[in-house]
N, C-alpha and C. Protein backbone atom coordinates (compact mmCIF):
# COMPACT_ATOMS: atom_id res chain seq x y z
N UNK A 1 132.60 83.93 96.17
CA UNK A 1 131.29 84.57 96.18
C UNK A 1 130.83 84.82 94.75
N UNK A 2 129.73 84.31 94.49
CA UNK A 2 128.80 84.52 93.36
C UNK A 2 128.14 86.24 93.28
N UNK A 3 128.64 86.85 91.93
CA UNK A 3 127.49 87.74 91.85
C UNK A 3 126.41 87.49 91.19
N UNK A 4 125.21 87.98 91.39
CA UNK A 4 124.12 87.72 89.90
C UNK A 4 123.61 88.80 90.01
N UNK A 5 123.56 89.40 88.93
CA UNK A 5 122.94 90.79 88.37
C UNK A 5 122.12 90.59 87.94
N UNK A 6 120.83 91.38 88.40
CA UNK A 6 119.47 91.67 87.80
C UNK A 6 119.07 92.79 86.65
N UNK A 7 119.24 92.80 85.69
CA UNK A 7 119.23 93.94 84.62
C UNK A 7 117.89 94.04 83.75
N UNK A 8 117.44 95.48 83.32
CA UNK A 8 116.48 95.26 82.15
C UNK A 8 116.30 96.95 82.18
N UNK A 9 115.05 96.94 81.45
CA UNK A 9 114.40 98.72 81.34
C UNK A 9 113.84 98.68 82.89
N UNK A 10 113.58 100.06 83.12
CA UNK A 10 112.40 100.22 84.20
C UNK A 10 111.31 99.19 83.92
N UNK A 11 110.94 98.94 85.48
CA UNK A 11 110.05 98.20 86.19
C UNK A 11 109.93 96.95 85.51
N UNK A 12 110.85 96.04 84.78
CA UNK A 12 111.06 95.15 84.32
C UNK A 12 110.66 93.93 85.36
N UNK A 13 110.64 94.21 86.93
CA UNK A 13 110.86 93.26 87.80
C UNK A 13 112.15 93.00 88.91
N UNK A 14 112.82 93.68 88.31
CA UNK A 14 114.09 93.42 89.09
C UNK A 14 114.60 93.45 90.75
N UNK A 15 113.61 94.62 91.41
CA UNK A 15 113.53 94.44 92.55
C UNK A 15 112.78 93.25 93.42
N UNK A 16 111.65 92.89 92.54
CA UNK A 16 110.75 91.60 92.68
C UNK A 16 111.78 90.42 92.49
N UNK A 17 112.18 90.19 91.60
CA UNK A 17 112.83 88.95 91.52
C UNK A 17 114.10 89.04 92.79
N UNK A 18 114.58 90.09 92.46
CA UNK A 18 115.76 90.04 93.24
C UNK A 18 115.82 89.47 94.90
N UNK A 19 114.44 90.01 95.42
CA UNK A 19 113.96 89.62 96.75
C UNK A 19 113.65 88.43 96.57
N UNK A 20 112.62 87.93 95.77
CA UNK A 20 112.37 86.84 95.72
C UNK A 20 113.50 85.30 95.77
N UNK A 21 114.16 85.69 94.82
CA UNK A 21 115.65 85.31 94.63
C UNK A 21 116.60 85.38 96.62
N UNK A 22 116.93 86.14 96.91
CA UNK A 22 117.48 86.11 98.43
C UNK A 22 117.37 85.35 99.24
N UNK A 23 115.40 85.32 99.17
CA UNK A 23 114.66 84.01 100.30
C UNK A 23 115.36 82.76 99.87
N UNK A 24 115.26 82.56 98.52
CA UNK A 24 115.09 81.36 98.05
C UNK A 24 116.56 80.86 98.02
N UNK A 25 117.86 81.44 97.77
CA UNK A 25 119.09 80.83 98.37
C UNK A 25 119.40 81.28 99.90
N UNK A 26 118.73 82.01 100.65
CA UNK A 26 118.45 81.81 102.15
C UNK A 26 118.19 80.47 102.70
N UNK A 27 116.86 80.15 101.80
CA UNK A 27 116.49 79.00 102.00
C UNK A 27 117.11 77.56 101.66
N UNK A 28 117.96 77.88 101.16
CA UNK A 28 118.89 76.76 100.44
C UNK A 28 120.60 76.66 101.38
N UNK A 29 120.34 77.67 102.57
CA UNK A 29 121.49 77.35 103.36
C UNK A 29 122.53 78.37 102.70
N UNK A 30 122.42 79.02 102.31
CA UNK A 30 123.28 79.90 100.98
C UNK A 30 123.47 81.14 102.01
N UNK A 31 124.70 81.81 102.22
CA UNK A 31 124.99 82.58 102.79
C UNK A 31 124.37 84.19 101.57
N UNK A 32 123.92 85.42 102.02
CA UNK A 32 123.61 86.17 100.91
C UNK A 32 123.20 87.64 101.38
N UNK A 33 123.83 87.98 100.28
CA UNK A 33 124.05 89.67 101.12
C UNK A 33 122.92 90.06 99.82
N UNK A 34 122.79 91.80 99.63
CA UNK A 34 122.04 92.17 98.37
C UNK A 34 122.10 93.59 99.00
N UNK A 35 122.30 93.95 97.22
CA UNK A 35 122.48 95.73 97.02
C UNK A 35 121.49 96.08 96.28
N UNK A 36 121.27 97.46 95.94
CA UNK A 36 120.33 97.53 94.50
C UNK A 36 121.07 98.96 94.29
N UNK A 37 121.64 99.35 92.99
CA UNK A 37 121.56 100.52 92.71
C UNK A 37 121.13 101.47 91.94
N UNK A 38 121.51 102.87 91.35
CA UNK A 38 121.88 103.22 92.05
C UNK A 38 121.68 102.97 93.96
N UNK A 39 122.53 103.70 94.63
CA UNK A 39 122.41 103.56 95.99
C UNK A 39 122.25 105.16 96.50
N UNK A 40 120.67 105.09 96.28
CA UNK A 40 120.42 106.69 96.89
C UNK A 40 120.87 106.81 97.60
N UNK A 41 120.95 106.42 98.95
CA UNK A 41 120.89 107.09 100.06
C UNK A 41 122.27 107.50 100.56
N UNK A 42 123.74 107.37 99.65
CA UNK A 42 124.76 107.30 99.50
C UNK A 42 125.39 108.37 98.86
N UNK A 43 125.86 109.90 99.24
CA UNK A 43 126.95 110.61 98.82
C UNK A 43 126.24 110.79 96.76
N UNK A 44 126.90 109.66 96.56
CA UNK A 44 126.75 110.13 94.87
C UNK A 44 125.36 109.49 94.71
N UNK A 45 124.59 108.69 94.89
CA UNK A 45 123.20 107.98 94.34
C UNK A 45 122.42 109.37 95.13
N UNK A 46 122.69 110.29 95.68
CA UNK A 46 121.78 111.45 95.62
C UNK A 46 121.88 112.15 95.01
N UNK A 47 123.05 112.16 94.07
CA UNK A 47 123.06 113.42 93.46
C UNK A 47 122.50 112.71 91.69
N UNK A 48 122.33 110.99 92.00
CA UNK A 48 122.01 110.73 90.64
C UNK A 48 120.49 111.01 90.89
N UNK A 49 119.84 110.56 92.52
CA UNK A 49 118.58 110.57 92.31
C UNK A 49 117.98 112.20 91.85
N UNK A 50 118.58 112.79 92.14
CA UNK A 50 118.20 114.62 92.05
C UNK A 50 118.67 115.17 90.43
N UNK A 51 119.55 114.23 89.77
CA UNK A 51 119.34 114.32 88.51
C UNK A 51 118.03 113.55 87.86
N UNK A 52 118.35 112.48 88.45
CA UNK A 52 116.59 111.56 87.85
C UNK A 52 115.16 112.63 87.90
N UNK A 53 115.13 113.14 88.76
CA UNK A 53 114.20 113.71 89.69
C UNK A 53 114.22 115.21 88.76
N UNK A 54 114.88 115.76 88.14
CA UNK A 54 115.07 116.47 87.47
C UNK A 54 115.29 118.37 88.21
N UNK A 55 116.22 117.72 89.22
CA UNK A 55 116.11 118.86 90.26
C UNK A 55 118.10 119.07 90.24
N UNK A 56 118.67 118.78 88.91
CA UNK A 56 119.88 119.21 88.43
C UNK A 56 120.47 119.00 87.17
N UNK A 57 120.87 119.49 86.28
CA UNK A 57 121.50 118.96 85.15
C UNK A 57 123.13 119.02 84.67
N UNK A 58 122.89 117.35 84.38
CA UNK A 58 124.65 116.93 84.16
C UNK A 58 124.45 116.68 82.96
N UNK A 59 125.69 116.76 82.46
CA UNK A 59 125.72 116.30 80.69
C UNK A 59 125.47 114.47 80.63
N UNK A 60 124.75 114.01 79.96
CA UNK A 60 125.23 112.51 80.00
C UNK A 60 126.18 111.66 79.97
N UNK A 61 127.55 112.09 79.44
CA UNK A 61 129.03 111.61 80.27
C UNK A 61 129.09 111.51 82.01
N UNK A 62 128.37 112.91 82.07
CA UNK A 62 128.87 112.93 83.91
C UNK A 62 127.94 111.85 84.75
N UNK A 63 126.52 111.71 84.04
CA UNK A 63 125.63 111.23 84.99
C UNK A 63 126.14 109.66 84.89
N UNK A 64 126.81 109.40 83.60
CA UNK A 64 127.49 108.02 84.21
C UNK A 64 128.17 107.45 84.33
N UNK A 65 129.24 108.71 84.38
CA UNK A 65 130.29 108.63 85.43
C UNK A 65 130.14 108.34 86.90
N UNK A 66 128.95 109.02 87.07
CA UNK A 66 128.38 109.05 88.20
C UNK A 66 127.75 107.62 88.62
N UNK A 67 127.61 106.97 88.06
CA UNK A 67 127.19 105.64 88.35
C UNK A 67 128.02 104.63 88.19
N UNK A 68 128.92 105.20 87.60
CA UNK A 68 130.33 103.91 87.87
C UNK A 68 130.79 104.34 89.05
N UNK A 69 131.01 105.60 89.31
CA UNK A 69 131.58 106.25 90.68
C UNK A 69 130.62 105.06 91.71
N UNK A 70 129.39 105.21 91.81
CA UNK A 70 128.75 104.70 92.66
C UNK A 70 129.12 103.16 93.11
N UNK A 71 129.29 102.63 92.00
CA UNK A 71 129.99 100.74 92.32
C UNK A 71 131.58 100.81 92.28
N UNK A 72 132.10 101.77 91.89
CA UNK A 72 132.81 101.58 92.07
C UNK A 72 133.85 101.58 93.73
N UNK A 73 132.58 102.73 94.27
CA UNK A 73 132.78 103.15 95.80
C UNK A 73 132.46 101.78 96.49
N UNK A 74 131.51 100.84 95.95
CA UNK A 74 130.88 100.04 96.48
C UNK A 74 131.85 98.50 96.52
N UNK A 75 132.71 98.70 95.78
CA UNK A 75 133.75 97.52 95.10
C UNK A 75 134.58 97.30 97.15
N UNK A 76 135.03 98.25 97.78
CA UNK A 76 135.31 98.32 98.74
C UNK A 76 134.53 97.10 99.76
N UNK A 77 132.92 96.93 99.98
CA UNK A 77 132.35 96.33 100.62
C UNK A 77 132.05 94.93 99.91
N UNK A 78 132.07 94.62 98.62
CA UNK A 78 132.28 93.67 98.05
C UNK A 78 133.50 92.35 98.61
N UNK A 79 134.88 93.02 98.67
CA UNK A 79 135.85 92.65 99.16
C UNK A 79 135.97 92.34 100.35
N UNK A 80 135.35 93.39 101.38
CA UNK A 80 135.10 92.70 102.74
C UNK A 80 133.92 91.70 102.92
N UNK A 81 132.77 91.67 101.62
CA UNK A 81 132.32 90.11 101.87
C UNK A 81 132.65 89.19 101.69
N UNK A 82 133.60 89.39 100.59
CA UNK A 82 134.51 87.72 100.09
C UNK A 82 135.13 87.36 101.32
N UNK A 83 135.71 88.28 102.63
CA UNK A 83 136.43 87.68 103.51
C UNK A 83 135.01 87.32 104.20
N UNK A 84 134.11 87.66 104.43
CA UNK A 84 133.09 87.53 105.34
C UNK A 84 132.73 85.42 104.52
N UNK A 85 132.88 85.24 103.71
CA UNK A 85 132.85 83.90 102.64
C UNK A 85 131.45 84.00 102.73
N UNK A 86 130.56 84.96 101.79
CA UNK A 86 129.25 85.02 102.02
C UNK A 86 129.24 84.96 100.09
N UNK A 87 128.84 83.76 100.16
CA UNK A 87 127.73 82.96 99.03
C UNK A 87 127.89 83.71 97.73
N UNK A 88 126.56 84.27 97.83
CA UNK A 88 126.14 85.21 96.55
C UNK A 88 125.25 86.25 97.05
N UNK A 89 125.94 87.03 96.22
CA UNK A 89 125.33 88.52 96.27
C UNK A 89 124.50 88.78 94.79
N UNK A 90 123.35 89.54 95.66
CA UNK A 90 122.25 89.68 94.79
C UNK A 90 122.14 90.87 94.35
N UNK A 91 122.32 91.78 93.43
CA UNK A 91 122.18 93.05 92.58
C UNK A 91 120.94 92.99 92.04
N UNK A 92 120.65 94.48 92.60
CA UNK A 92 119.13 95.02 91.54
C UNK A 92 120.17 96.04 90.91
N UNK A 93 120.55 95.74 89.84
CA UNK A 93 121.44 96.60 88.56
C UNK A 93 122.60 96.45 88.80
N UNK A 94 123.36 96.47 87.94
CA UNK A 94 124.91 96.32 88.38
C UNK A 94 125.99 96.93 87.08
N UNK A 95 126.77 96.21 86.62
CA UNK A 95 127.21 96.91 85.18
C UNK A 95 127.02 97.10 83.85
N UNK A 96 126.50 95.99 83.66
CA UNK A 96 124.92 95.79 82.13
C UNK A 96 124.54 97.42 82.06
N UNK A 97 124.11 97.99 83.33
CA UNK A 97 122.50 98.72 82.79
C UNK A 97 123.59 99.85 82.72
N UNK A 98 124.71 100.78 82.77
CA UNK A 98 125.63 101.60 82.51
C UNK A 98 125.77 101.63 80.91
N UNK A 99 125.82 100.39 80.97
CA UNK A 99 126.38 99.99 79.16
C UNK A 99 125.28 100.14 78.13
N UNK A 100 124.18 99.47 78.62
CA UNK A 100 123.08 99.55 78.14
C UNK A 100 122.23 101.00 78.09
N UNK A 101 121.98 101.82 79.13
CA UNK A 101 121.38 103.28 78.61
C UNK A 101 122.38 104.18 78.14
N UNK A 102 123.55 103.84 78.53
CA UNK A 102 125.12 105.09 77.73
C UNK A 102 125.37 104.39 76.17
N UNK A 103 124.85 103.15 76.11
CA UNK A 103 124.88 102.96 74.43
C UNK A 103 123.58 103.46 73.61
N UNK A 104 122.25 103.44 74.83
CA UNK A 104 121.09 103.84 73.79
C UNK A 104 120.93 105.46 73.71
N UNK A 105 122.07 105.94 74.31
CA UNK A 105 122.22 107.36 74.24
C UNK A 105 123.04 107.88 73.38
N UNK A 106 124.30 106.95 72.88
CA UNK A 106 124.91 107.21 71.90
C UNK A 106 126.26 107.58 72.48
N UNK A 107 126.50 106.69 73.37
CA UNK A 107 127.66 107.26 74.32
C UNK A 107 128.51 106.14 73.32
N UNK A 108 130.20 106.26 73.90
CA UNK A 108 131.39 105.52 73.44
C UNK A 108 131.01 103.68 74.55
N UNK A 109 130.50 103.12 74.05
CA UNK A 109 130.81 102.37 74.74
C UNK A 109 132.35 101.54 75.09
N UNK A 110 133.58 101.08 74.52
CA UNK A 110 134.89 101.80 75.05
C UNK A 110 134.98 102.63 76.29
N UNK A 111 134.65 103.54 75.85
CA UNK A 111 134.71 104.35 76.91
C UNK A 111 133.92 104.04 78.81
N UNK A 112 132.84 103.79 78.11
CA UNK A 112 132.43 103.12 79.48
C UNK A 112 132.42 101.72 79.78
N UNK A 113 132.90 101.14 78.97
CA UNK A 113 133.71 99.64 79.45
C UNK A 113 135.04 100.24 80.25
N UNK A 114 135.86 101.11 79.87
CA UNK A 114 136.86 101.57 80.69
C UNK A 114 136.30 102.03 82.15
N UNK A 115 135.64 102.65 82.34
CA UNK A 115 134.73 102.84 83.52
C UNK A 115 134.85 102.14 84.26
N UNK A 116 134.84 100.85 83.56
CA UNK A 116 134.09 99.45 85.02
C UNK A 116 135.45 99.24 85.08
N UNK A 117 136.54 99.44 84.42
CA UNK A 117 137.69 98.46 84.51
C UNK A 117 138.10 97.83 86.24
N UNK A 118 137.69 98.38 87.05
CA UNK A 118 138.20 98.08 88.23
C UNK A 118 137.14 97.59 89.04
N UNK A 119 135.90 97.70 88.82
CA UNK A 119 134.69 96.54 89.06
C UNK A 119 134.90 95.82 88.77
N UNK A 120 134.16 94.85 89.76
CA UNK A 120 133.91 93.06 89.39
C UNK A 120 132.89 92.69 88.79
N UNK A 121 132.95 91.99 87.16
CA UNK A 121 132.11 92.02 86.88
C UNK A 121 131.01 90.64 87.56
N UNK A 122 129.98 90.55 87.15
CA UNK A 122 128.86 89.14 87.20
C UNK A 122 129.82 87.96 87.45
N UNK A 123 128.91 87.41 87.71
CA UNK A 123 129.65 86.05 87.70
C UNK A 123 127.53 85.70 86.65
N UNK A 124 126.71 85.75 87.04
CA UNK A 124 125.41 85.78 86.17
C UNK A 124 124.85 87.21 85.86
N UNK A 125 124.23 87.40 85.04
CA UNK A 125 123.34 87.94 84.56
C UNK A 125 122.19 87.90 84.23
N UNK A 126 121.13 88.38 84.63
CA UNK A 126 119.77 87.94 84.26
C UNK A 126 119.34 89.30 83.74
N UNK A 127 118.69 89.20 82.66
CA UNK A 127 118.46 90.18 81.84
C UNK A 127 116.78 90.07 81.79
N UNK A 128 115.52 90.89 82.72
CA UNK A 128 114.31 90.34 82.85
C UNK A 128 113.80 91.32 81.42
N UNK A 129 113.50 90.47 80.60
CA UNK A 129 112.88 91.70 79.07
C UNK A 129 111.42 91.41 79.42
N UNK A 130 111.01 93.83 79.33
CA UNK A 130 109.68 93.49 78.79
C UNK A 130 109.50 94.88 78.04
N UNK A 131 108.59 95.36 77.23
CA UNK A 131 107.98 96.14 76.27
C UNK A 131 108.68 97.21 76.95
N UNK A 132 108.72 98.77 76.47
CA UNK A 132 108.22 99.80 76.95
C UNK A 132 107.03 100.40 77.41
N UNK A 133 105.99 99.26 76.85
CA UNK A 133 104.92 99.79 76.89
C UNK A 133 104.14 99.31 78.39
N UNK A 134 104.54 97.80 78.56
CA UNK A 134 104.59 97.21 80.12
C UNK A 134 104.96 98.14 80.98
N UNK A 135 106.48 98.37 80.92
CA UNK A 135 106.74 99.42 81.74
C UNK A 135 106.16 100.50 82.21
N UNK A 136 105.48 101.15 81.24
CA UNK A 136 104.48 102.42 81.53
C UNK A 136 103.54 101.92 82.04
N UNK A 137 103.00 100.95 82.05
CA UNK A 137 101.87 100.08 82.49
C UNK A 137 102.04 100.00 84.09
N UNK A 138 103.17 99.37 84.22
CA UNK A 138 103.55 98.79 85.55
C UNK A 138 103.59 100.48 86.30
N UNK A 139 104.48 101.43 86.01
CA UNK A 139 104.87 102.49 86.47
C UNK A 139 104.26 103.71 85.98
N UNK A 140 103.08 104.09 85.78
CA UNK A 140 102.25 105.21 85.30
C UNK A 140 102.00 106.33 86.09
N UNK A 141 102.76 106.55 87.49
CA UNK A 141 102.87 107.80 88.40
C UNK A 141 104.45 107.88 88.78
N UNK A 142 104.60 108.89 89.18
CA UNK A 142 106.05 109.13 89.46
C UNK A 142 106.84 108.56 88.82
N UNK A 143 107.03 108.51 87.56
CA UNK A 143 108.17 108.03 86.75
C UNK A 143 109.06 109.22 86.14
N UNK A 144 110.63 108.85 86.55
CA UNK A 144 111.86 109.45 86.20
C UNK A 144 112.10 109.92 85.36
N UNK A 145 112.93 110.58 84.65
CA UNK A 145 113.52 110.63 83.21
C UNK A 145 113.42 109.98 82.13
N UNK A 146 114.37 108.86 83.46
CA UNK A 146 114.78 107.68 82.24
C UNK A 146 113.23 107.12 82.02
N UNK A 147 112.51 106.94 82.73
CA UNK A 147 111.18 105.99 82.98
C UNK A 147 110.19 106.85 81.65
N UNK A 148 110.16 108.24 81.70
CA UNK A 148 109.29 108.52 80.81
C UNK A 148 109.58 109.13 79.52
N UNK A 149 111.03 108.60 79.43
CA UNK A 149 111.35 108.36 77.95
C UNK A 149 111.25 107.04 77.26
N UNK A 150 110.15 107.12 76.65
CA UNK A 150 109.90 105.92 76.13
C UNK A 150 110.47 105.30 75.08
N UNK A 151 111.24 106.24 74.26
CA UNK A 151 112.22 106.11 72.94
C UNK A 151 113.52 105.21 73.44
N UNK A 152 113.85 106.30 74.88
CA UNK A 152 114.68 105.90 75.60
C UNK A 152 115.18 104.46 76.18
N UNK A 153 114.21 104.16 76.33
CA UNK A 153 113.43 102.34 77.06
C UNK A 153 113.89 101.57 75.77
N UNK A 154 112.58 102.18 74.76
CA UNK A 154 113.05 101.41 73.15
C UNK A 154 114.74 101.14 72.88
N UNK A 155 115.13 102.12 73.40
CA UNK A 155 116.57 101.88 72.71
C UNK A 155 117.81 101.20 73.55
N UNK A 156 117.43 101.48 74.85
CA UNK A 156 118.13 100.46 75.95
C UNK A 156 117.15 98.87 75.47
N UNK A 157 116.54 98.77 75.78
CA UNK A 157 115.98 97.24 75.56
C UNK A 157 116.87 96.82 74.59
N UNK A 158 117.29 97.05 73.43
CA UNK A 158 117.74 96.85 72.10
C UNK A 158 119.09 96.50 72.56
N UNK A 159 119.60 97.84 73.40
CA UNK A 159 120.96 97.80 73.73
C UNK A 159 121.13 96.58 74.85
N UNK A 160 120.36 95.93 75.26
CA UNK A 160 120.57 95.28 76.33
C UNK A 160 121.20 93.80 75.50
N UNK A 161 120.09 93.85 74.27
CA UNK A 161 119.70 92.37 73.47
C UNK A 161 121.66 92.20 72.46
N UNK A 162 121.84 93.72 71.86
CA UNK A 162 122.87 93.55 71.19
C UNK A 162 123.91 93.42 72.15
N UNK A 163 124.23 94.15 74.05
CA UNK A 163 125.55 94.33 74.66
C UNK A 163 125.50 92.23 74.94
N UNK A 164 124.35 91.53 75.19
CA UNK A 164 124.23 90.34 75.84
C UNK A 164 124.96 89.56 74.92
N UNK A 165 125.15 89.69 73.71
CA UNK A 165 124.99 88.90 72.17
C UNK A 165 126.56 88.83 72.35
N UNK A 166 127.14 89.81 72.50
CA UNK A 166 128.73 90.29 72.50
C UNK A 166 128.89 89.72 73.67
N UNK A 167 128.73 89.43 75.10
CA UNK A 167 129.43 89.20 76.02
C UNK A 167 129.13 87.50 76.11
N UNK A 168 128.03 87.07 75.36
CA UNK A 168 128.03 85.80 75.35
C UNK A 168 129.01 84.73 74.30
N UNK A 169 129.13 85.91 73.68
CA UNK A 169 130.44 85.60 72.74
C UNK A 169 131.54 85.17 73.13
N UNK A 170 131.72 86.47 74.09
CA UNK A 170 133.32 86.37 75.03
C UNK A 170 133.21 85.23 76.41
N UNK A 171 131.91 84.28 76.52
CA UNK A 171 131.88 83.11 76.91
C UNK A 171 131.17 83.81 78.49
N UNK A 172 130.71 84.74 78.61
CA UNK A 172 129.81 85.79 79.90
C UNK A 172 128.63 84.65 79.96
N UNK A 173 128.94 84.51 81.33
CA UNK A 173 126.54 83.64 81.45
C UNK A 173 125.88 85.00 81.39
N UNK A 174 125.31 85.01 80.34
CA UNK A 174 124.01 86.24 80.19
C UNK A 174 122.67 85.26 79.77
N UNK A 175 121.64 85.74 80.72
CA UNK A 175 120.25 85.04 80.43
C UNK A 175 119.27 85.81 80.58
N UNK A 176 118.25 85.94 79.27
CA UNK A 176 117.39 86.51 78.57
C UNK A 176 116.38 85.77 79.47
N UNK A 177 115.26 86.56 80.25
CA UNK A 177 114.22 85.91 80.62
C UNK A 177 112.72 86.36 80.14
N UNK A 178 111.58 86.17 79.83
CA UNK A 178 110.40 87.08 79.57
C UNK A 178 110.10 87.77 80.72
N UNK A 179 110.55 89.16 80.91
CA UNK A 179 109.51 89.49 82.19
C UNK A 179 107.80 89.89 82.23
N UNK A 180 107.26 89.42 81.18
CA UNK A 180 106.21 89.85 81.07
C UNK A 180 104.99 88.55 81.83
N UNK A 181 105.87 87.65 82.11
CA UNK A 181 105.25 86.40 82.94
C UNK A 181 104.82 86.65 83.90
N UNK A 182 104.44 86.33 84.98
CA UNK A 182 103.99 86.54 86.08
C UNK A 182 105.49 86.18 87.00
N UNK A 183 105.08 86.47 88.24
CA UNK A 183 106.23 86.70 88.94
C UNK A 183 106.83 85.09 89.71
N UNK A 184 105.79 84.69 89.71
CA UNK A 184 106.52 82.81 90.24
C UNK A 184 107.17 82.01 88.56
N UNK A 185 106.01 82.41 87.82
CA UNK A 185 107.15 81.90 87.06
C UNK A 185 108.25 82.46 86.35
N UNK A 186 108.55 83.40 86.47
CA UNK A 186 110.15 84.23 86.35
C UNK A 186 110.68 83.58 87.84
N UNK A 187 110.55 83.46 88.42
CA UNK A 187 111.26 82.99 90.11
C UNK A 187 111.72 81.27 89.90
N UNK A 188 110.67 80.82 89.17
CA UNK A 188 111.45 79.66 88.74
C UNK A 188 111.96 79.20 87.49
N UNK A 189 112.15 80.34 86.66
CA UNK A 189 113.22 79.72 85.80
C UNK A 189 114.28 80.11 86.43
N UNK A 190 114.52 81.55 87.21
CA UNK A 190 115.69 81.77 87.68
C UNK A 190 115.92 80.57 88.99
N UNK A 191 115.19 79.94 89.68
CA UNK A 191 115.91 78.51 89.59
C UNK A 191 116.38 77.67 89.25
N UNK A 192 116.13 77.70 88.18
CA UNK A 192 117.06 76.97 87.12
C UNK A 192 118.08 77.20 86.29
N UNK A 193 118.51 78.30 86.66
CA UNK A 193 119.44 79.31 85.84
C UNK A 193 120.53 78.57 87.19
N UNK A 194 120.35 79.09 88.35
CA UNK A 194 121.15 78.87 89.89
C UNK A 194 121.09 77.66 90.25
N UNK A 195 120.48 76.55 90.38
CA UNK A 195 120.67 75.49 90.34
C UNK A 195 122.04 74.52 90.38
N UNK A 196 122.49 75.12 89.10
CA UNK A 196 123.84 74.38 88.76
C UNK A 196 124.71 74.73 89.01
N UNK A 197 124.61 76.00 90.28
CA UNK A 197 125.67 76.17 91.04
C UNK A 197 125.60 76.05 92.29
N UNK A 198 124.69 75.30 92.56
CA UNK A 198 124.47 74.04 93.55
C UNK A 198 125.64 72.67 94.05
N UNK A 199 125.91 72.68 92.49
CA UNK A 199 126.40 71.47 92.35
C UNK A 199 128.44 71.52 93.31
């Protein structure tokens, strides 16, 4: 089973592509499950959404702790799809975006690479980049914490560009896409990203 992770700042696209993405190896005979997290509706993704939401406060160690907790709970149903022999699984966020806002916060990254140690990582990565300023664009009501820190955005985007640079090093498929395109054509380069695992 294939993972591919959808990563970037808020409202980058990721839930868009990600659906979009499902049909389209649906359509290709492709067996395919799909998560997105956090996973509100789940034990700990409520207690991240009620931190987002700003209706509790954790130190920033705990809140992402709290989000490795969350995949990491999730690593369980992963395993019963590999027996299920189901394709690829589609992530709206996965372990990128941990690394990426706990580094633009000034966290140990070490430290939260230890985190994932018992997650699986990607097998792809798609990294959809767009502005901070898009983002506010796209999302200008009800936006989060993270969403209306805009410094915040600035400095994950960055962190996304330097964590990709390092894991492509260590030989990781990480792929940089524009998300500022319109949405068919982000849908088909990420056909062409998947394609060659067709073969």
């Amino acid at each position: 089973m294939k993972l591919i992770a959808f990563e970037g700042i808020d409202a980058c696209g990721k839930e868009t592509q990600a659906a979009l993405l499902f049909s389209w190896l649906e359509d290709q005979d492709k067996l395919v499950y799909a998560e997105s997290f956090p996973r509100y509706k789940q034990p700990i993704g409520q207690i991240i959404r009620d931190w987002l939401d700003g209706k509790n406060d954790l130190s920033d160690e705990a809140i992402h702790m709290l989000y490795e907790a969350d995949r990491q709970d999730y690593m369980q149903y992963v395993e019963q799809l590999e027996m299920l022999q189901v394709d690829y699984m589609v992530l709206d966020r996965w372990v990128l975006s941990n690394l990426a806002f706990g580094y633009a916060k000034g966290l140990d990254v070490a430290w939260l690479s230890q985190l994932q140690s018992k997650v699986r990582k990607p097998d792809i990565t798609i990294i959809l980049d767009i502005s901070p300023e898009t983002s506010v664009k796209r999302r200008s009501q009800g936006r989060d914490r993270h969403e209306q820190d805009t410094e915040l955005l600035t400095e994950t985007r960055d962190a996304y560009a330097a964590l990709a640079y390092g894991l492509r090093a260590n030989g990781d498929e990480v792929h940089f896409i524009n998300g500022e395109q319109s949405p068919e054509e982000i849908h088909q380069q990420i056909q062409e990203v998947l394609k060659k695992h067709f073969q």
